[in-house]
C-alpha atoms as a PDB file:
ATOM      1  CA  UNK A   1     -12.468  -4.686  -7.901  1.00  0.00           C
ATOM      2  CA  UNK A   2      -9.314  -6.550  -7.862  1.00  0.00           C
ATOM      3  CA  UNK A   3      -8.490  -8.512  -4.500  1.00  0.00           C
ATOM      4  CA  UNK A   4      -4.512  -8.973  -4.430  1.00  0.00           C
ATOM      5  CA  UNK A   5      -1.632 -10.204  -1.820  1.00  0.00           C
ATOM      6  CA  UNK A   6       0.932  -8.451  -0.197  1.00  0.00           C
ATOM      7  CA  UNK A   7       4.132 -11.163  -0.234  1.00  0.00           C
ATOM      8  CA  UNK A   8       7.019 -11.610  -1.319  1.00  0.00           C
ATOM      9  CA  UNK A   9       7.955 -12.597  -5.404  1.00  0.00           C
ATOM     10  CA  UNK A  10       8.428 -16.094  -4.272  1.00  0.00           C
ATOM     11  CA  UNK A  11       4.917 -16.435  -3.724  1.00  0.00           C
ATOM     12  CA  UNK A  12       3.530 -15.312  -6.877  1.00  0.00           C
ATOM     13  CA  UNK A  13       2.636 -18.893  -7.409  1.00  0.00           C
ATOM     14  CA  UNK A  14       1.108 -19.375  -3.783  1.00  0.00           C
ATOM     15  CA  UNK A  15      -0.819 -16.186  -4.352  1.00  0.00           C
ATOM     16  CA  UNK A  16      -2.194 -17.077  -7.911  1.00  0.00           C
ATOM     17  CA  UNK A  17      -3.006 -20.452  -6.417  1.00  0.00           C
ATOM     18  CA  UNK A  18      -5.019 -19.305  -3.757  1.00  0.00           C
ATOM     19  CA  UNK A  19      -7.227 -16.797  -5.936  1.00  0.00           C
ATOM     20  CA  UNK A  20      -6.033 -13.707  -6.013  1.00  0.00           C
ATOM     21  CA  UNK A  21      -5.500 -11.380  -8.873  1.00  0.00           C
ATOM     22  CA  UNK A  22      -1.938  -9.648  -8.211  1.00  0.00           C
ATOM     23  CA  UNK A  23       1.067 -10.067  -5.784  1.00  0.00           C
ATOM     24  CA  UNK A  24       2.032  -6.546  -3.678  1.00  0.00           C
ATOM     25  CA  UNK A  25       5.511  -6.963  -3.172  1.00  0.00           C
ATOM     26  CA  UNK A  26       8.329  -5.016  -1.241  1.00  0.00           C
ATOM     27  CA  UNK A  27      10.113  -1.910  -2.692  1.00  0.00           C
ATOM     28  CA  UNK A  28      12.994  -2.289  -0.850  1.00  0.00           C
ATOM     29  CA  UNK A  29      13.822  -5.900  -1.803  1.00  0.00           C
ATOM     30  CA  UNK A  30      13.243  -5.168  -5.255  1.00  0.00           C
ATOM     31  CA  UNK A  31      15.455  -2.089  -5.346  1.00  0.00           C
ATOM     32  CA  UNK A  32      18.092  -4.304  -3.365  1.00  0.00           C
ATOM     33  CA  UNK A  33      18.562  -7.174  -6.190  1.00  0.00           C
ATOM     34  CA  UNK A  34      21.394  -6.772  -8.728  1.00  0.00           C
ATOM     35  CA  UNK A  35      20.142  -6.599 -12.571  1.00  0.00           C
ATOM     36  CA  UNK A  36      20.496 -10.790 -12.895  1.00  0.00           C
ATOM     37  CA  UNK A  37      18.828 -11.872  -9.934  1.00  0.00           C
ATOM     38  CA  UNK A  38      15.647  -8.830 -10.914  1.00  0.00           C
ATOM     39  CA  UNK A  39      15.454  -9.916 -14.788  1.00  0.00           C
ATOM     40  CA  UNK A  40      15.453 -13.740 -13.013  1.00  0.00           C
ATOM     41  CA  UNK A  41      12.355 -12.594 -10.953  1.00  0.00           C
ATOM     42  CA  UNK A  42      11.108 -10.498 -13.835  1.00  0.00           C
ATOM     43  CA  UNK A  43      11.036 -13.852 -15.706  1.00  0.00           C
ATOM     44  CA  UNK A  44       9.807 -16.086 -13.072  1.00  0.00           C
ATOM     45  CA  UNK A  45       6.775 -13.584 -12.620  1.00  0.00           C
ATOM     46  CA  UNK A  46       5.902 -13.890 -16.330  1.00  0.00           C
ATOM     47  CA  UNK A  47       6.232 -17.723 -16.347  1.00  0.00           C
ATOM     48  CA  UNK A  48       3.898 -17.551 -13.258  1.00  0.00           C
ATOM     49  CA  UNK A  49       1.789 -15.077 -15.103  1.00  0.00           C
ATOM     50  CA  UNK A  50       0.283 -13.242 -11.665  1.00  0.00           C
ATOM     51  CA  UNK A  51       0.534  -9.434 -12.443  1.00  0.00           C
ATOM     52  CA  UNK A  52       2.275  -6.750 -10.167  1.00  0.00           C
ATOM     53  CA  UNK A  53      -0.185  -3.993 -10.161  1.00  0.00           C
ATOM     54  CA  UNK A  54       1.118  -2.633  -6.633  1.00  0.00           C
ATOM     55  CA  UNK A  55       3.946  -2.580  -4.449  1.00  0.00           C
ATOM     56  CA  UNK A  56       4.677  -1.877  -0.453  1.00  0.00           C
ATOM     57  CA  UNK A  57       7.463  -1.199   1.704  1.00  0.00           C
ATOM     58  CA  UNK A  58       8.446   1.678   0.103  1.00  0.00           C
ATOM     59  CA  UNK A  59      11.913   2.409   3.059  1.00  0.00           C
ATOM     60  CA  UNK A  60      14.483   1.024   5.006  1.00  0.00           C
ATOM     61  CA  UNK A  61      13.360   1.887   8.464  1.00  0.00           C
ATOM     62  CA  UNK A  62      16.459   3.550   8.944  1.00  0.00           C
ATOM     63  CA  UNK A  63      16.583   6.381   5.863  1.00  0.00           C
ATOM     64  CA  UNK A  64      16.586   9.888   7.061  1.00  0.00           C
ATOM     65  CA  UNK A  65      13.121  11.075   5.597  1.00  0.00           C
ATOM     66  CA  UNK A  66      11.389  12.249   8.910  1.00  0.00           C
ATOM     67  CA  UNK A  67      14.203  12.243  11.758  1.00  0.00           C
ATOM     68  CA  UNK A  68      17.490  13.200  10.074  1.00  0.00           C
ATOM     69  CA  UNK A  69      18.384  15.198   7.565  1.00  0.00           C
ATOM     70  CA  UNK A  70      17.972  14.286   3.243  1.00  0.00           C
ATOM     71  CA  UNK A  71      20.489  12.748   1.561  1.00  0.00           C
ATOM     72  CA  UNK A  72      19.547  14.458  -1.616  1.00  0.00           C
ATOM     73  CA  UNK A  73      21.708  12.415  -4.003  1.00  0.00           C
ATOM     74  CA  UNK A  74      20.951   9.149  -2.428  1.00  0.00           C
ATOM     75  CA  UNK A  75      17.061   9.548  -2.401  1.00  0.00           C
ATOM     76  CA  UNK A  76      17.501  10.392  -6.210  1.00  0.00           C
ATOM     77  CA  UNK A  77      19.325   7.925  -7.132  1.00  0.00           C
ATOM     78  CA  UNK A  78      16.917   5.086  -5.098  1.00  0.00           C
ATOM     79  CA  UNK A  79      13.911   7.176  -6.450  1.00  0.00           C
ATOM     80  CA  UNK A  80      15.114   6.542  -9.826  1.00  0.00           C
ATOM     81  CA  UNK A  81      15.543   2.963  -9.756  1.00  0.00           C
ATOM     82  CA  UNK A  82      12.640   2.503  -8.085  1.00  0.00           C
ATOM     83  CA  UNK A  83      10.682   3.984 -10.799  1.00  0.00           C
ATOM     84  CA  UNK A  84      12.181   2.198 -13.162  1.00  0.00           C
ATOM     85  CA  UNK A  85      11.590  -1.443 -11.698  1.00  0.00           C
ATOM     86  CA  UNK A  86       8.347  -1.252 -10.565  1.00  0.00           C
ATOM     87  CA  UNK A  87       7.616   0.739 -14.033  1.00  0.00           C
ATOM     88  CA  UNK A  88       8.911  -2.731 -16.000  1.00  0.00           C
ATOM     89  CA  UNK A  89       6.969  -5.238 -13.248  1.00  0.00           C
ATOM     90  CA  UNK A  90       3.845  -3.092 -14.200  1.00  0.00           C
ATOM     91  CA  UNK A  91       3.049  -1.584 -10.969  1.00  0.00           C
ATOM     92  CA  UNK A  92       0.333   1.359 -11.182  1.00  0.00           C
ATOM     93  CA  UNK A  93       0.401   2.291  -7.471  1.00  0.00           C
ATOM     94  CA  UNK A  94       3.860   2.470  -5.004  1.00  0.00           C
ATOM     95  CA  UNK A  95       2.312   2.321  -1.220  1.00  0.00           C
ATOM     96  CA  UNK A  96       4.693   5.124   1.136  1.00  0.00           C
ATOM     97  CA  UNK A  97       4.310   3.705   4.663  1.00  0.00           C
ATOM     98  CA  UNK A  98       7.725   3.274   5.736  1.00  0.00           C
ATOM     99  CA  UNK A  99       7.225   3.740   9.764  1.00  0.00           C
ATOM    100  CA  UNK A 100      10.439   4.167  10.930  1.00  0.00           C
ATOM    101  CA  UNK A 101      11.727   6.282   8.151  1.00  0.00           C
ATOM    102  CA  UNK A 102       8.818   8.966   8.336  1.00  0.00           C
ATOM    103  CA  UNK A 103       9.279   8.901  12.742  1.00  0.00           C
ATOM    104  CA  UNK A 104       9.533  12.378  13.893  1.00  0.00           C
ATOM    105  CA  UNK A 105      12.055  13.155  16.593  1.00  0.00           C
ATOM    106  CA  UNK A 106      11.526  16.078  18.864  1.00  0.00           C
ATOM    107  CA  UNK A 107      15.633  16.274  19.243  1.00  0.00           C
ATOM    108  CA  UNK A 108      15.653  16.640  15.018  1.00  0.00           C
ATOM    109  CA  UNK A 109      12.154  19.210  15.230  1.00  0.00           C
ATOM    110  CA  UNK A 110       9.119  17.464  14.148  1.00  0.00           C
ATOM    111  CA  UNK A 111       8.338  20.702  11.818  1.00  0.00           C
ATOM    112  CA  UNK A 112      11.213  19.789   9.690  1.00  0.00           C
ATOM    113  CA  UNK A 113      10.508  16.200   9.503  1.00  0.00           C
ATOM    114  CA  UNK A 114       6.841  16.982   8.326  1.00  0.00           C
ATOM    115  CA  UNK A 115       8.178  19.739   5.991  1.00  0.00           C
ATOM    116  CA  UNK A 116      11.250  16.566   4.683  1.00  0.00           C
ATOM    117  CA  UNK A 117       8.103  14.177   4.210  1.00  0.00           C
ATOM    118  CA  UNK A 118       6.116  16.834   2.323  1.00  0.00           C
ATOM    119  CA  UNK A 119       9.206  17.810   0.161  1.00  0.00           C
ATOM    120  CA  UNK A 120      10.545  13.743  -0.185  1.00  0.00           C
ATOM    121  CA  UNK A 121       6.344  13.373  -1.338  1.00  0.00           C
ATOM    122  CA  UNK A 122       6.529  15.670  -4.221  1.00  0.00           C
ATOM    123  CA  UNK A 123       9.480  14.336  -5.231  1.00  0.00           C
ATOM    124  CA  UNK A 124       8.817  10.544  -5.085  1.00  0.00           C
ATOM    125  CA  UNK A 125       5.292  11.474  -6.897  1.00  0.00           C
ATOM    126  CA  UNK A 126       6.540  13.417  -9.808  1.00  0.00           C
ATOM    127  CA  UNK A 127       9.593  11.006 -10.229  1.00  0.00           C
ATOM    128  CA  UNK A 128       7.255   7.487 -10.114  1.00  0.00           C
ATOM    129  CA  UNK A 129       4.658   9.869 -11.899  1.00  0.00           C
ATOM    130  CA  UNK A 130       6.605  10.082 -14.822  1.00  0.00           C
ATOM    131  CA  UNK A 131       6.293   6.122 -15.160  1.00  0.00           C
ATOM    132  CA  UNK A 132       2.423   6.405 -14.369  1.00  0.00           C
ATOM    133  CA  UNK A 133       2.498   4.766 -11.019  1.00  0.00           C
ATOM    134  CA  UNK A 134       0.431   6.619  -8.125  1.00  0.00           C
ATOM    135  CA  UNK A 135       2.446   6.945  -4.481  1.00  0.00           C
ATOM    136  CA  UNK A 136      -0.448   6.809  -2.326  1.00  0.00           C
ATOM    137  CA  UNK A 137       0.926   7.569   1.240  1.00  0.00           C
ATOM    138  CA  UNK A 138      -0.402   4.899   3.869  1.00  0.00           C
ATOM    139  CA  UNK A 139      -1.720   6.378   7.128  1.00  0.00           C
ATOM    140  CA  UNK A 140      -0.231   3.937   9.982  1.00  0.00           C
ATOM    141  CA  UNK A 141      -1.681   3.598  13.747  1.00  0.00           C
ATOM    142  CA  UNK A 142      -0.064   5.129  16.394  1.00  0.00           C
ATOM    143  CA  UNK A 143       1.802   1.975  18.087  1.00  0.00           C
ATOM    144  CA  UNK A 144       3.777   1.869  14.168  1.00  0.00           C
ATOM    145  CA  UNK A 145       4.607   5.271  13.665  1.00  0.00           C
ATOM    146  CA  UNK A 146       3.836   8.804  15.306  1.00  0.00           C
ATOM    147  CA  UNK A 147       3.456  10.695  12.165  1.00  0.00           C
ATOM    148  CA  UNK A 148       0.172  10.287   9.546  1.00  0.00           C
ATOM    149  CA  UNK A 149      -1.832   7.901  11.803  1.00  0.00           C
ATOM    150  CA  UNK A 150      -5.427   8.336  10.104  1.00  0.00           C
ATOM    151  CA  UNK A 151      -6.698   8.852   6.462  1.00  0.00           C
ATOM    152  CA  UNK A 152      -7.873  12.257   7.581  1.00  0.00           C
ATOM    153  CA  UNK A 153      -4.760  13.505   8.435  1.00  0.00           C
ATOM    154  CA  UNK A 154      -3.360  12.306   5.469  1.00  0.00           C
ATOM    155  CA  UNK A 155      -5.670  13.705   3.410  1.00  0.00           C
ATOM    156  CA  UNK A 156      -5.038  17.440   5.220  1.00  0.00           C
ATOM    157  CA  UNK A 157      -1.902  16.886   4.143  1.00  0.00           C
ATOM    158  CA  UNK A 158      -2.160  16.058   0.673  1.00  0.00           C
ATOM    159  CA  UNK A 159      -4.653  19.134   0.120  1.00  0.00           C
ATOM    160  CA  UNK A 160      -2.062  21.593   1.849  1.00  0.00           C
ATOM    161  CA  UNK A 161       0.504  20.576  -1.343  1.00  0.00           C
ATOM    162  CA  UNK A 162       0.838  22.194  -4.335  1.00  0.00           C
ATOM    163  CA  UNK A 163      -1.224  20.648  -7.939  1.00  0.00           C
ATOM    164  CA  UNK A 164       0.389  17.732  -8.934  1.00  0.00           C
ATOM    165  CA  UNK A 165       0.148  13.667  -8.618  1.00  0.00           C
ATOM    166  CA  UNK A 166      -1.561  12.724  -4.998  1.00  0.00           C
ATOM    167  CA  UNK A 167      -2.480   9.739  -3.120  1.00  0.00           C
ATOM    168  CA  UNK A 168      -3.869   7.487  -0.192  1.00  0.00           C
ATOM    169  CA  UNK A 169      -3.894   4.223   0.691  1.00  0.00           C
ATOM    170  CA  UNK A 170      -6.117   3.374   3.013  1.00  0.00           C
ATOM    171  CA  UNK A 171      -5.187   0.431   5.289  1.00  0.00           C
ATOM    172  CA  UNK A 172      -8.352  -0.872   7.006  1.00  0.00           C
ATOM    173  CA  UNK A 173      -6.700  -2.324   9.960  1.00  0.00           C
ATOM    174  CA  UNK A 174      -4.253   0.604  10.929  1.00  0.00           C
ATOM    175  CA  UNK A 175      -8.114   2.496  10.231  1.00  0.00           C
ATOM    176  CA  UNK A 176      -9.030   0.141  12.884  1.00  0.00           C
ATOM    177  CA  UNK A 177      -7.117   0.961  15.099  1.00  0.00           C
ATOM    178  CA  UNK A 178      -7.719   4.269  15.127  1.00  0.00           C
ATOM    179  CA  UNK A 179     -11.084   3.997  15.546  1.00  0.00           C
ATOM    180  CA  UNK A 180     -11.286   6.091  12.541  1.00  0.00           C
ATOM    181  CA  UNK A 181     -14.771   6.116  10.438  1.00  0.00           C
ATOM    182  CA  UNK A 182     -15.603   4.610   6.979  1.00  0.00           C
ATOM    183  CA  UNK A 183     -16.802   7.882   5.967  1.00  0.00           C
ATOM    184  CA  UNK A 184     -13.815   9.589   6.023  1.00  0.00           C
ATOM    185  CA  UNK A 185     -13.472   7.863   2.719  1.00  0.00           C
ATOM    186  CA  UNK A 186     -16.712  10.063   1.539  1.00  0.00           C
ATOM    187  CA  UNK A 187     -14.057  13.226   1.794  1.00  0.00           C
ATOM    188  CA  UNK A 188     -10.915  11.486   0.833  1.00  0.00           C
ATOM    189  CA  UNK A 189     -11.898   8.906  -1.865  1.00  0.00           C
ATOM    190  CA  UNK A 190     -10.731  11.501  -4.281  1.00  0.00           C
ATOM    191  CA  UNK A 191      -7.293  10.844  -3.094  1.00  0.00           C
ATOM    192  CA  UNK A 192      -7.424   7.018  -2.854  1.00  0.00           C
ATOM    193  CA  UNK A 193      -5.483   5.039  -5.325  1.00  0.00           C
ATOM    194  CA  UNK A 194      -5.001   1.726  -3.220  1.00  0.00           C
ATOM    195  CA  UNK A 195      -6.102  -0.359  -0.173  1.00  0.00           C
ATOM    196  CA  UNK A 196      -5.151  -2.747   2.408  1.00  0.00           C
ATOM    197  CA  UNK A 197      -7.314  -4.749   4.149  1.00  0.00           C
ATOM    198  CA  UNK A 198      -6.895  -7.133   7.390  1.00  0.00           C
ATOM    199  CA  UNK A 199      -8.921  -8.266  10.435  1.00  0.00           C
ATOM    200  CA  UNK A 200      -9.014  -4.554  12.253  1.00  0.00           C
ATOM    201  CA  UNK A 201      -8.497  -6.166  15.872  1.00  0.00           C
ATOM    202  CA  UNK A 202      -6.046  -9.349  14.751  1.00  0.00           C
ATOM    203  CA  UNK A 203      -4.601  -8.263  11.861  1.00  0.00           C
ATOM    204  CA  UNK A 204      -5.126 -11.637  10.326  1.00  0.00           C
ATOM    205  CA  UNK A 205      -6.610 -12.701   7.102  1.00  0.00           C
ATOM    206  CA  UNK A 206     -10.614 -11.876   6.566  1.00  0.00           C
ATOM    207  CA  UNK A 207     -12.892 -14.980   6.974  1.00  0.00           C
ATOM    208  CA  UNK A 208     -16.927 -15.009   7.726  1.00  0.00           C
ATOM    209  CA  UNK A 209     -18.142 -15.000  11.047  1.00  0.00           C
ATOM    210  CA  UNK A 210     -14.641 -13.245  12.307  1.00  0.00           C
ATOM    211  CA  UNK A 211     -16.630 -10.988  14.072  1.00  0.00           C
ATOM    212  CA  UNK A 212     -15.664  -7.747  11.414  1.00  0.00           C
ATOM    213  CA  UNK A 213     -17.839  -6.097   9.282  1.00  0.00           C
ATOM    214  CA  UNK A 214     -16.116  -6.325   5.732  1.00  0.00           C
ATOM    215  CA  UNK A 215     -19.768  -5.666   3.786  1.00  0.00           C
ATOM    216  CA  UNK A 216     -19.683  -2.171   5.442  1.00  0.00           C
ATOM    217  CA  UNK A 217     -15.784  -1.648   4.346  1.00  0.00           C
ATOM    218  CA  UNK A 218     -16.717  -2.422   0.544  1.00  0.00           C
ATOM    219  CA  UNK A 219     -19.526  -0.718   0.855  1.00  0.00           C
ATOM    220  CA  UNK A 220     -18.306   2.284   2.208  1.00  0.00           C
ATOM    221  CA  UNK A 221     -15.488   1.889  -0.969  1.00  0.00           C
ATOM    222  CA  UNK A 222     -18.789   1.934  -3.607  1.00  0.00           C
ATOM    223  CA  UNK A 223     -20.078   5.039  -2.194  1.00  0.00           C
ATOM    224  CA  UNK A 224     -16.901   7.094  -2.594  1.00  0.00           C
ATOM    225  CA  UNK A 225     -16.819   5.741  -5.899  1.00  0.00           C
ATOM    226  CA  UNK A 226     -13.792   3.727  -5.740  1.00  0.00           C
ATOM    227  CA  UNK A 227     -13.628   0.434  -7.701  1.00  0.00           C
ATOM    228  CA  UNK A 228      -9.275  -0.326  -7.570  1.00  0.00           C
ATOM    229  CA  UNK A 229      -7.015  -2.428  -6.088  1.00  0.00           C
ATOM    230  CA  UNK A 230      -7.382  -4.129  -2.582  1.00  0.00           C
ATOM    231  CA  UNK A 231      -5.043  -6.305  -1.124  1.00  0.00           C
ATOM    232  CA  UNK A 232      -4.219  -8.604   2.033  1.00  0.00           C
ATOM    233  CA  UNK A 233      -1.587  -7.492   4.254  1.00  0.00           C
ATOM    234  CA  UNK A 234      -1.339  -9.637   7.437  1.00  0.00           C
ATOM    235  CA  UNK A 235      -1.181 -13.053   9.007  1.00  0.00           C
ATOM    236  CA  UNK A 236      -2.747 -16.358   7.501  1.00  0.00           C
ATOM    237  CA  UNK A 237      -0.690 -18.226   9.498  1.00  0.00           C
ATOM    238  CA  UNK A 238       1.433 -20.152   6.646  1.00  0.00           C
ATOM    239  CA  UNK A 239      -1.874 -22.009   5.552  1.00  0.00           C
ATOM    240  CA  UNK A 240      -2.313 -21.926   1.878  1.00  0.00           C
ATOM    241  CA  UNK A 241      -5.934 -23.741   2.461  1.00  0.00           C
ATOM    242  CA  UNK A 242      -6.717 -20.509   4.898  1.00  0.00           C
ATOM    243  CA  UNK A 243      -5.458 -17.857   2.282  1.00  0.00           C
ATOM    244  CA  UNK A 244      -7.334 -19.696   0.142  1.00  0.00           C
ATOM    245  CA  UNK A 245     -10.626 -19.111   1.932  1.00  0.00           C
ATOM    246  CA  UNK A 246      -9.500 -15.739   2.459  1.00  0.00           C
ATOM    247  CA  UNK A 247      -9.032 -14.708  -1.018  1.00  0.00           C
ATOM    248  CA  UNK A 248     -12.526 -16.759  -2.502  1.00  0.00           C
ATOM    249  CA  UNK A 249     -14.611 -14.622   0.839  1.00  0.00           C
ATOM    250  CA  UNK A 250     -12.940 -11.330   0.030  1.00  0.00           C
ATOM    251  CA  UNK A 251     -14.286 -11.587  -3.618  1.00  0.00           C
ATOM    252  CA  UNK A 252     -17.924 -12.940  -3.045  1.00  0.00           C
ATOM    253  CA  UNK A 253     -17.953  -9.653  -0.391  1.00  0.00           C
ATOM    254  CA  UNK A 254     -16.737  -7.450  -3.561  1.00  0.00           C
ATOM    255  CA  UNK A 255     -18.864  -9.367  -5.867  1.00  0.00           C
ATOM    256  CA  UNK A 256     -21.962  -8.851  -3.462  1.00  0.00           C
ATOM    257  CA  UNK A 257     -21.704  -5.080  -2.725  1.00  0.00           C
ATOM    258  CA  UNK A 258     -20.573  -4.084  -6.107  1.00  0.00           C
ATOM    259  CA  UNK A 259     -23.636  -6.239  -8.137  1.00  0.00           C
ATOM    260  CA  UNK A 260     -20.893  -7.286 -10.054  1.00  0.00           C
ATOM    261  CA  UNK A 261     -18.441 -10.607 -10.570  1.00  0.00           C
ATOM    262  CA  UNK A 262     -15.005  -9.687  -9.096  1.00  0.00           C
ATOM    263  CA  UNK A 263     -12.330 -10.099 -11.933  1.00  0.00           C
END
């Protein structure tokens, strides 16, 4: 299993420093640089030599996707560049959170904002497919977002869609929060393509003797057969030495439940 960090570009040398094996950086910043300031990040990345294997932050809060109505051209046209950026950083999974831009609104119908998410899905999946990278769709708690809040209900979702390209990405603190059971993941793991993972209570990066149960959480991953990409998404409190500590106990808890070294 591969244990990455969700930051920003800039710290692809933190990240690499501290142990882990990719950096999971934001969609929408990439998509917002011109072509000289990506290909100088492109080329910083490579001089760093941490790989991009994933990517978050699919949204702007504010894009119509579950509250107003599709811009058709414009989703296109960011759907395409997407694809092709994260296609040339080497990302094989796009994570499609994006809380405020998948909110329904009972004054826009919540029907039609899950029917806008399910079309803007098939869309985003065949267009990213086409490059080989996986959108697995992020179930968020309920205080973030009031649409897709567990991996279940994600995962009804996914099987009411036609054949084609699907995914999850389970988040193990929003799963927290929800109070939502590991063994979902023996009905969904099918569908998982990605993972987040953060103190469920503090959101903060995973050390021993926090008080969570992280053996049970790769454990649960083993049984459903899953062996990806996992990555830290939360607070380690600007301490490279704590991220560091982070990174080495998230591998020996890998290493440990799978019998075998973490890459």
């Amino acid at each position: 299993m591969l244990i990455g960090f969700c930051g920003s570009i800039e710290q692809a040398e933190l990240a690499k420093s501290c142990g882990f094996d990719y950096l999971e950086p934001g969609i929408t910043t990439i998509c917002a640089m011109s072509e000289e300031e990506f290909a100088e990040k492109q080329a910083y990345l490579q001089r760093v030599g941490l790989p991009v294997l994933t990517a978050n932050l699919f949204l702007p809060g504010d894009w119509p996707l579950g509250h107003a109505p599709l811009d058709e051209e414009r989703n296109r046209a960011y759907l395409e560049i997407t694809a092709e950026r994260l296609s040339q950083l080497g990302v094989k999974a796009a994570v499609l959170g994006s809380g405020g831009a998948r909110e329904l609104s009972d004054d826009f119908g919540r029907e039609k904002g899950r029917e806008q998410f399910k079309a803007f899905y098939r869309q985003v999946a065949e267009i990213l497919g086409e490059k080989g990278i996986f959108v697995a769709i992020e179930p968020l708690c309920k205080k973030e977002c009031n649409f897709l809040n567990t991996v279940k209900e994600t995962f009804d979702l996914l099987q009411s869609l036609p054949e084609g390209p699907k995914g999850i990405n389970c988040d193990f603190y929003h799963a927290g929060q929800e109070n939502e059971s590991l063994s979902v993941l023996n009905q969904a793991g099918a569908f998982l393509r990605h993972c987040h993972i953060a103190h469920s209570v503090t959101r903060k990066a995973p050390l021993p003797d926090d008080g969570a149960d992280y053996q049970a959480i790769f454990q649960a991953l083993k049984d459903c057969g899953y062996d990806g990409t996992i990555s830290f998404e939360g607070d380690w409190e600007n301490n490279p030495a704590l991220l560091q500590a982070s990174a080495a106990f998230l591998k020996k808890t890998a290493e440990e439940v799978s019998g075998k070294k973490a890459v």
